[in-house]
Protein backbone atom coordinates (compact mmCIF):
# COMPACT_ATOMS: atom_id res chain seq x y z
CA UNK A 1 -2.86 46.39 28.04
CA UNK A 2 -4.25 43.10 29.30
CA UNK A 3 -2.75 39.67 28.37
CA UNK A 4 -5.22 36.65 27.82
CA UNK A 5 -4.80 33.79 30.89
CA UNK A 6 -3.93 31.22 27.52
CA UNK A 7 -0.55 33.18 27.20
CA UNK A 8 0.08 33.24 30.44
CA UNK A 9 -0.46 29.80 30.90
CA UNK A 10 1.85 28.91 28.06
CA UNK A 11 4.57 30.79 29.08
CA UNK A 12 4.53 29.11 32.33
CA UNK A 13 4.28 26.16 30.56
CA UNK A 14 7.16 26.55 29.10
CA UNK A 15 9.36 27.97 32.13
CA UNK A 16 7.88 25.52 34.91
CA UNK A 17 10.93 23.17 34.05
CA UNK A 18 12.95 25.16 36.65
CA UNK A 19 9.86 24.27 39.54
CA UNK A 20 10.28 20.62 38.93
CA UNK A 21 11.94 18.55 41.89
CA UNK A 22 15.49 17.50 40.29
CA UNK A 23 14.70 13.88 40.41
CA UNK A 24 12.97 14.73 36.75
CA UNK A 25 16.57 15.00 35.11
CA UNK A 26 16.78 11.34 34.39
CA UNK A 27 15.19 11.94 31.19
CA UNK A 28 16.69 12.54 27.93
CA UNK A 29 18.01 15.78 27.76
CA UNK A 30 15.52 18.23 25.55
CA UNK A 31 17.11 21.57 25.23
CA UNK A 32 20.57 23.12 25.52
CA UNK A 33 21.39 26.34 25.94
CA UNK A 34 24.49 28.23 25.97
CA UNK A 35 24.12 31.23 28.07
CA UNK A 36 27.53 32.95 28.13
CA UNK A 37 30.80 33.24 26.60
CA UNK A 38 33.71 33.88 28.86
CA UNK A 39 36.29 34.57 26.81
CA UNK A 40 39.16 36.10 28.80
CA UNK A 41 41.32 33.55 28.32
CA UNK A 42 41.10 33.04 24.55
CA UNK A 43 41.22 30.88 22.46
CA UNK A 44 40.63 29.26 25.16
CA UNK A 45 37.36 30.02 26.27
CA UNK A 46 34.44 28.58 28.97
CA UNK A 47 31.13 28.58 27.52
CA UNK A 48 28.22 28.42 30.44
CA UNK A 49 25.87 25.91 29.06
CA UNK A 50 22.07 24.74 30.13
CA UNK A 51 20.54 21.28 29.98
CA UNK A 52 16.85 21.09 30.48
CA UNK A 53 15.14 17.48 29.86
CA UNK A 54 11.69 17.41 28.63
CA UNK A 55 9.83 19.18 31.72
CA UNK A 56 12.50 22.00 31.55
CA UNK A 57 14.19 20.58 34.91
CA UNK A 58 18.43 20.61 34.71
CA UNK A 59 20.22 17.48 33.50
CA UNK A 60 22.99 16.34 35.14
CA UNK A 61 25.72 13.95 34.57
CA UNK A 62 27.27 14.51 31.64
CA UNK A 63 30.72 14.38 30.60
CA UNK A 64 32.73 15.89 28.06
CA UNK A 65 32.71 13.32 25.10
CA UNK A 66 28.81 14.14 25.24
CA UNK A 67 29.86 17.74 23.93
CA UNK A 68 30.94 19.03 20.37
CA UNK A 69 31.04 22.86 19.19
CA UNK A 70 32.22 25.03 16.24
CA UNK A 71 33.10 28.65 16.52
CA UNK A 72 31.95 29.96 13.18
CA UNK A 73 31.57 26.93 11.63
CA UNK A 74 34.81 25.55 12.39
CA UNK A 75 35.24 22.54 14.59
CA UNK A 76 36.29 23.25 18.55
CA UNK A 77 38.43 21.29 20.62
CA UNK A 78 36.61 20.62 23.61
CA UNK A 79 39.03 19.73 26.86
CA UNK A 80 36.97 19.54 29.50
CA UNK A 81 33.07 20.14 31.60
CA UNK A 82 32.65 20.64 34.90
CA UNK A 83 29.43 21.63 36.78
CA UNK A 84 29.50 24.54 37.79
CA UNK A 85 29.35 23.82 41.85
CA UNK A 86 31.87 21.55 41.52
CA UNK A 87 34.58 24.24 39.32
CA UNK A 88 33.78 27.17 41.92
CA UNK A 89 33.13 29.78 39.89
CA UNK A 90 31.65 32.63 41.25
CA UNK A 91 27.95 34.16 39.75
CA UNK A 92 27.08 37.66 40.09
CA UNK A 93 23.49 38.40 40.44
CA UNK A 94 21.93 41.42 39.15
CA UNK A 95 18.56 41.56 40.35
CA UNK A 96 16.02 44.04 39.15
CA UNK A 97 13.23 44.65 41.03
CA UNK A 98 9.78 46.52 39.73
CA UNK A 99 8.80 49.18 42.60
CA UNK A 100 6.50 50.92 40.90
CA UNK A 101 3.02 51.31 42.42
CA UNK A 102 1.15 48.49 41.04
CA UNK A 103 3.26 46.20 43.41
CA UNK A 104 2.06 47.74 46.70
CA UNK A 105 0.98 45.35 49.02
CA UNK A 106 1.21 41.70 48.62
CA UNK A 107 3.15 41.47 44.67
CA UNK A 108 5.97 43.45 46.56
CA UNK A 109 6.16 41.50 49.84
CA UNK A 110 5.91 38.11 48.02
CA UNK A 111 8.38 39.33 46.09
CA UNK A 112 11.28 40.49 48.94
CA UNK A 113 10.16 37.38 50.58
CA UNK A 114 11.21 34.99 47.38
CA UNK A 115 14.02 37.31 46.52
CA UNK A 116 15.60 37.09 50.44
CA UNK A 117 15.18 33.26 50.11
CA UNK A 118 17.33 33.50 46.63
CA UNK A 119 20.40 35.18 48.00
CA UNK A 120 19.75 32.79 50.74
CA UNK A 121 21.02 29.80 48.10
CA UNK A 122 23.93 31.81 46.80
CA UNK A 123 26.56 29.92 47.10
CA UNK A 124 29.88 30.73 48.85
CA UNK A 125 31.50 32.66 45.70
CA UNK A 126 28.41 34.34 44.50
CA UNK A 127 27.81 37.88 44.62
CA UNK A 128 24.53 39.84 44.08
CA UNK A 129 23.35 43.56 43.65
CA UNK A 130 20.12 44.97 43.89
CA UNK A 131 18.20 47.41 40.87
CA UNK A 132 14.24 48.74 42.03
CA UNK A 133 13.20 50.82 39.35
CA UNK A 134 9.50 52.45 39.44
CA UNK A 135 9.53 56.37 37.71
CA UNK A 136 13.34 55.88 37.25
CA UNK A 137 16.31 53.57 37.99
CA UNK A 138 17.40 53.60 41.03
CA UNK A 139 21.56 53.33 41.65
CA UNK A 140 22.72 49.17 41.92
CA UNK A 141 23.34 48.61 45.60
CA UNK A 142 26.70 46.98 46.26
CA UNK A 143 27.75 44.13 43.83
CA UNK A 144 28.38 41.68 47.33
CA UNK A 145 27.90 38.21 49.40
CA UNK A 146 27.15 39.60 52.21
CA UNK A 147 23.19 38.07 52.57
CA UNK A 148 22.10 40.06 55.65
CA UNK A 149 23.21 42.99 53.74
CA UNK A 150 21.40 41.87 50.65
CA UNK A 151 18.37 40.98 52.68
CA UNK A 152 18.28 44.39 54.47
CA UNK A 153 18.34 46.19 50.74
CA UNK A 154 15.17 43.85 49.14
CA UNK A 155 13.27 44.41 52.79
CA UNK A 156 13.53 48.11 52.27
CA UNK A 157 12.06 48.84 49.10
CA UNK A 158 8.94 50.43 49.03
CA UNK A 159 6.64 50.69 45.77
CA UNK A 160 5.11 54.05 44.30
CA UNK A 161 5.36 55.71 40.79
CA UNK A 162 5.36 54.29 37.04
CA UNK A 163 7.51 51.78 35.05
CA UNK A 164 10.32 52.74 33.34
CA UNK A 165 11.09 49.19 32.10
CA UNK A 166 13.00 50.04 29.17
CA UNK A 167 15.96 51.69 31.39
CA UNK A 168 15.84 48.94 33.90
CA UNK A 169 16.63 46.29 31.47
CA UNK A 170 19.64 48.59 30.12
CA UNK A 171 20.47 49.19 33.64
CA UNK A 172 20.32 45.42 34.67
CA UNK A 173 22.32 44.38 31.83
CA UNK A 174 25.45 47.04 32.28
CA UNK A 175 25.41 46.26 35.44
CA UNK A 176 25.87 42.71 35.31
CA UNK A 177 28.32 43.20 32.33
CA UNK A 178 30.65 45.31 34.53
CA UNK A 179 30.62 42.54 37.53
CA UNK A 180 34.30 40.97 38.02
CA UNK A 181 32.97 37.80 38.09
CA UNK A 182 33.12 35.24 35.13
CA UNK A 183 29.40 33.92 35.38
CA UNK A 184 26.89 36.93 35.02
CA UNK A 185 23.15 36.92 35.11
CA UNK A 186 20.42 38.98 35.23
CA UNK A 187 16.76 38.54 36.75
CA UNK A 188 14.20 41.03 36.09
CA UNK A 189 11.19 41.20 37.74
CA UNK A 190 8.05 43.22 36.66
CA UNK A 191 4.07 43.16 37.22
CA UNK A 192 3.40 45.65 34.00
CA UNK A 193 5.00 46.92 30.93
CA UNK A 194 6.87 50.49 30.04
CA UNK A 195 4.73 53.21 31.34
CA UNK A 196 4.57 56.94 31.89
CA UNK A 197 7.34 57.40 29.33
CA UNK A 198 9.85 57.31 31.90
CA UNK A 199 12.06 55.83 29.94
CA UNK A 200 15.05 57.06 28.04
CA UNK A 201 15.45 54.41 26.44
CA UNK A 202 13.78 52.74 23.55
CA UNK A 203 12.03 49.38 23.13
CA UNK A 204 14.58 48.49 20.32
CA UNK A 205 17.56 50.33 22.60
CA UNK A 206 17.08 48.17 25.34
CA UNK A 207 16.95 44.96 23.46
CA UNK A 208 19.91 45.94 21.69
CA UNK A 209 21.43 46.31 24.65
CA UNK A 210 20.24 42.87 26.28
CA UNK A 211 21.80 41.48 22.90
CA UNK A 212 25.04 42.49 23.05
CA UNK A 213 25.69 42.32 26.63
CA UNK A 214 26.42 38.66 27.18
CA UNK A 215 24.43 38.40 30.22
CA UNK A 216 21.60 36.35 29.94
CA UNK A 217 18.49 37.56 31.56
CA UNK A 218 15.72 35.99 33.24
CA UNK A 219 12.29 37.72 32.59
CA UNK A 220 9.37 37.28 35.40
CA UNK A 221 6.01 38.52 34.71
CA UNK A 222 3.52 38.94 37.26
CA UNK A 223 0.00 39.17 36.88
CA UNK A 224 -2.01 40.14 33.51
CA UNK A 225 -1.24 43.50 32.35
CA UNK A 226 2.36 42.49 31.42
CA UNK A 227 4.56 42.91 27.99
CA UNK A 228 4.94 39.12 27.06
CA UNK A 229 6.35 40.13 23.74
CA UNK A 230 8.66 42.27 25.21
CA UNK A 231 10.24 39.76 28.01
CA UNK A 232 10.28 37.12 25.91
CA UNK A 233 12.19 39.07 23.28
CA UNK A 234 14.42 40.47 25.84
CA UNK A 235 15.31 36.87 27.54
CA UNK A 236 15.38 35.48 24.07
CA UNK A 237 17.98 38.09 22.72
CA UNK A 238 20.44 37.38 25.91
CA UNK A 239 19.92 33.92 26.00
CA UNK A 240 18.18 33.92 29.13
CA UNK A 241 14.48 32.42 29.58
CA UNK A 242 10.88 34.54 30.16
CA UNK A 243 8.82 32.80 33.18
CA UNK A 244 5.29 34.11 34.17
CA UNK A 245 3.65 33.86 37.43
CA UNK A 246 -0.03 34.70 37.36
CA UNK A 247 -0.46 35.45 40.60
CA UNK A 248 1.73 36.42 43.26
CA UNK A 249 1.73 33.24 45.22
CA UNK A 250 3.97 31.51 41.76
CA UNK A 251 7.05 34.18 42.31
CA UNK A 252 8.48 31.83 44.94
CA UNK A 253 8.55 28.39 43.62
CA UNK A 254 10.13 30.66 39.98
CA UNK A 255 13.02 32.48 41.83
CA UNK A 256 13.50 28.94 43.29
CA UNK A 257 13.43 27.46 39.98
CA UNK A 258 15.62 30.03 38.68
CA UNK A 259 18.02 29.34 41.58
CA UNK A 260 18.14 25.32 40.94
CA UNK A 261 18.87 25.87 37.27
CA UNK A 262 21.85 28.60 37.20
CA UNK A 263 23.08 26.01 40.18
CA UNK A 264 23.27 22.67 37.62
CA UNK A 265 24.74 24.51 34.54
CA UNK A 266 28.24 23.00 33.10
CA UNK A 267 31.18 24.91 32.67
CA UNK A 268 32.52 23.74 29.02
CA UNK A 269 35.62 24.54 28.38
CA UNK A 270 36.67 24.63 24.28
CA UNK A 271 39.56 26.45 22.18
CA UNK A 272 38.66 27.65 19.54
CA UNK A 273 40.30 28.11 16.17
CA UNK A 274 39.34 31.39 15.07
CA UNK A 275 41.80 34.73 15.34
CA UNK A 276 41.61 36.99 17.98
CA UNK A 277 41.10 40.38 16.12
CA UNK A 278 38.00 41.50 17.73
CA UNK A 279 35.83 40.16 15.41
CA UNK A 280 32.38 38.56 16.20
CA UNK A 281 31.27 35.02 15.94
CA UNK A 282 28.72 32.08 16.49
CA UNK A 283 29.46 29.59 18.73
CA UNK A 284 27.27 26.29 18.45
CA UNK A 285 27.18 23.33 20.71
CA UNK A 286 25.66 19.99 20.34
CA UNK A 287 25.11 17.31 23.17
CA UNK A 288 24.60 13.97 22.23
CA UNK A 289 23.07 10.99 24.84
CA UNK A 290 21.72 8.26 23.69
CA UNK A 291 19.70 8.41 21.05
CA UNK A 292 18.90 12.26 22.14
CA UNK A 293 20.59 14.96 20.50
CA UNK A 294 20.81 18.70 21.36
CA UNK A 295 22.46 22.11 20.33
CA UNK A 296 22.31 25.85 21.00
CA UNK A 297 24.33 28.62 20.33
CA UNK A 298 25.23 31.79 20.85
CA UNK A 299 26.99 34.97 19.51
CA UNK A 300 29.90 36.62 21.39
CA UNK A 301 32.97 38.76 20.73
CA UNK A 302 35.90 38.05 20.00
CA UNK A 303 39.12 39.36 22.35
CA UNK A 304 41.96 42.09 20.42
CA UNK A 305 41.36 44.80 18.26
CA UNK A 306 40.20 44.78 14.82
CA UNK A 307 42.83 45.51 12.12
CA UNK A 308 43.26 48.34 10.97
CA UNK A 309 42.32 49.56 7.09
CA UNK A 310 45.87 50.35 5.17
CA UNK A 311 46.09 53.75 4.41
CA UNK A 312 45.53 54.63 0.76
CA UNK A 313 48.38 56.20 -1.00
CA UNK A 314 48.28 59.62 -2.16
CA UNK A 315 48.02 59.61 -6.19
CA UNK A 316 51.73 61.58 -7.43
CA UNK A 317 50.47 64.54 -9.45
CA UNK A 318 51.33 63.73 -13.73
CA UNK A 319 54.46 65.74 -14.35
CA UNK A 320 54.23 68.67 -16.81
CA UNK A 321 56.83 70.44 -18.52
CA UNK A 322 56.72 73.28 -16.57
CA UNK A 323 57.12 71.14 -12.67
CA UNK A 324 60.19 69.27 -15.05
CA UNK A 325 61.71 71.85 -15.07
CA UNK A 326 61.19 73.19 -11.73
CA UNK A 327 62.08 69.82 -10.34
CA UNK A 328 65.79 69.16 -11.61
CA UNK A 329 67.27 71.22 -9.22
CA UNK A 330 65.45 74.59 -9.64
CA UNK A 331 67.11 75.17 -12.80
CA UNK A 332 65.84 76.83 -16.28
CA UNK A 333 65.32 73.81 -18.83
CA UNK A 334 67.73 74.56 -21.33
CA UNK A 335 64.88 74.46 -24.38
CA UNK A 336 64.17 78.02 -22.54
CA UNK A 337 67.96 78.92 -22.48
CA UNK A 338 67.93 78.64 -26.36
CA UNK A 339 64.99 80.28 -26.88
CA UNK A 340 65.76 83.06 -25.09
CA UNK A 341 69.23 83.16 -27.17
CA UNK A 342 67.35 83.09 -30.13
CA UNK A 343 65.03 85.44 -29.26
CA UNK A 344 67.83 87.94 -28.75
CA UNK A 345 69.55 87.22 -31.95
CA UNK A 346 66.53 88.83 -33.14
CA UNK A 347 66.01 91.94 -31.26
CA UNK A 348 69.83 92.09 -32.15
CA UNK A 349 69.42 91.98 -36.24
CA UNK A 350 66.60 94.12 -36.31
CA UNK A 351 68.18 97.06 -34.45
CA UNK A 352 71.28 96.49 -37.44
CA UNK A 353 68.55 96.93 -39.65
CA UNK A 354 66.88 99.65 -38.59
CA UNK A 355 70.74 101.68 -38.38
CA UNK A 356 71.50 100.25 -41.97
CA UNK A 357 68.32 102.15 -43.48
């Protein structure tokens, strides 16, 4: 299925924010978005935030009287926000790589090429792993920093088969979800859509699965004959972003782009008022500069276990005469004691009678 050039331009429209040099950020911030919920520590929690001025390019900055949130509605306290280069917290990079046939040749090498310079950025505390999928998902490589290793993993893929896109997205996202590090993301990279029914997975599975994650993943379309619905609605769902590049020669400057923004997002630290029972909630937060204000949110879980329904008691049976009298102590009521007696009276008088005649 072919994809007009107008949607593809749009969409890159939209994502070329993360291409622009970082000098751009001393506009007015024009988005927020709040990525991920780490939540280990609750209520204390560090929500991963994004701050993209008008041309999409990071803002930087900004302090934490800027910030409010709510969890649910409620107000948060905010203590503090750091950038994240500056707190040290480690990323782990799940990157998903489309191998399937329609990437021989130049897509692929332009892609290892781009991806190699990526895990060339990490920084110190990062770790990444490594998904190709093509007529099924292949096992994640090591979750590691080790570049030359990484390198030597994207150099050796090779492209043949279908696209079981569907599975790679689920693959991608439990993946990432399972990393040990606090930041998680996801980038997915594809040239086509779900083909060959490969998958196991469903369209509506896999977004499901993006949803509920809490990994945000970043969609990259090559080419035409992409699913634009489709990686839109998966970035959308995990709070990530969908980024085209219409020709092979774009995948660079977007993996850079990618790179530059997931390198400038703020650490904001809250607590939050609401119980820790397992339950879910929203979690909004609005940046204010200027005369410029901003929110986003996101859903996440909340840490514990949900309580448990009481048990219902078991109705007591009504009482009849009969269990009366078997219950006080496994006696014969006395009402049958007399009857009996007077039942025997009877037999009695009418054997007298019966000798009297």
């Amino acid at each position: 299925m072919k994809f007009p050039h107008r949607l593809l331009a749009t969409a890159l429209t939209l994502g070329w924010a993360l291409l622009t040099p970082p000098a751009a950020s001393a506009q007015a911030p024009a988005a927020l978005d709040v990525t991920q919920v780490i939540a280990t520590a609750y209520p204390d929690v560090t929500a991963v935030v994004t701050v993209r001025d008008a041309l999409g390019a990071p803002v930087g900055g900004l302090n934490a009287d800027a910030f409010r949130a709510w969890q649910d509605g409620a107000p948060a306290q905010v203590l503090d926000v750091q950038a994240a280069v500056d707190a040290g917290v480690g990323l782990a990079v799940v990157m998903v790589m489309d191998t399937s046939g329609s990437m021989q040749g130049t897509p692929l090498a332009t892609t290892q090429n781009a991806a190699v310079a990526f895990v060339d950025n990490l920084l110190p505390n990062d770790k990444a792993a490594v998904i190709a999928f093509a007529d099924s998902v292949g096992p994640p490589s090591e979750l590691t920093g080790d570049k030359p290793a990484l390198a030597a993993t994207l150099r050796g893929l090779t492209a043949i088969g279908a696209t079981a896109l569907y599975d790679a997205v689920v693959a991608g996202v439990r993946t990432a979800a399972a990393a040990p590090l606090p930041r998680k993301v996801v980038i997915l990279l594809t040239d086509g859509q779900d083909y060959g029914a490969r998958s196991s997975a469903t369209e509506e599975q896999s977004l499901t699965e993006a949803a509920t994650a809490g990994v945000p993943v970043f969609t990259i379309g090559v080419g035409e004959d992409i699913n634009i619905p489709y990686l839109q609605e998966v970035a959308r769902r995990s709070g990530g972003q969908f980024l085209a590049a219409p020709a092979p020669t774009d995948i660079p400057a977007v993996y850079d782009g990618i790179g530059r923004l997931l390198r400038a997002q703020y650490l904001l630290r809250l607590r939050l008022p609401g119980p820790a029972d397992g339950g879910d909630s929203e979690l909004r937060v609005m940046l204010t500069v200027g005369d410029a204000t901003v929110e986003g949110s996101t859903s996440f879980r909340r840490p514990g276990v949900p309580p448990t329904a009481a048990p219902t008691p078991t109705p007591r049976p009504i009482a009849t005469p009969e269990a009366t009298a078997k219950d006080e102590g496994g006696g014969v009521s006395p009402f049958v004691w007399v009857m009996l007696a007077a039942l025997a009276l009877l037999v009695a008088g009418g054997g007298g009678i019966i000798g009297f005649r």
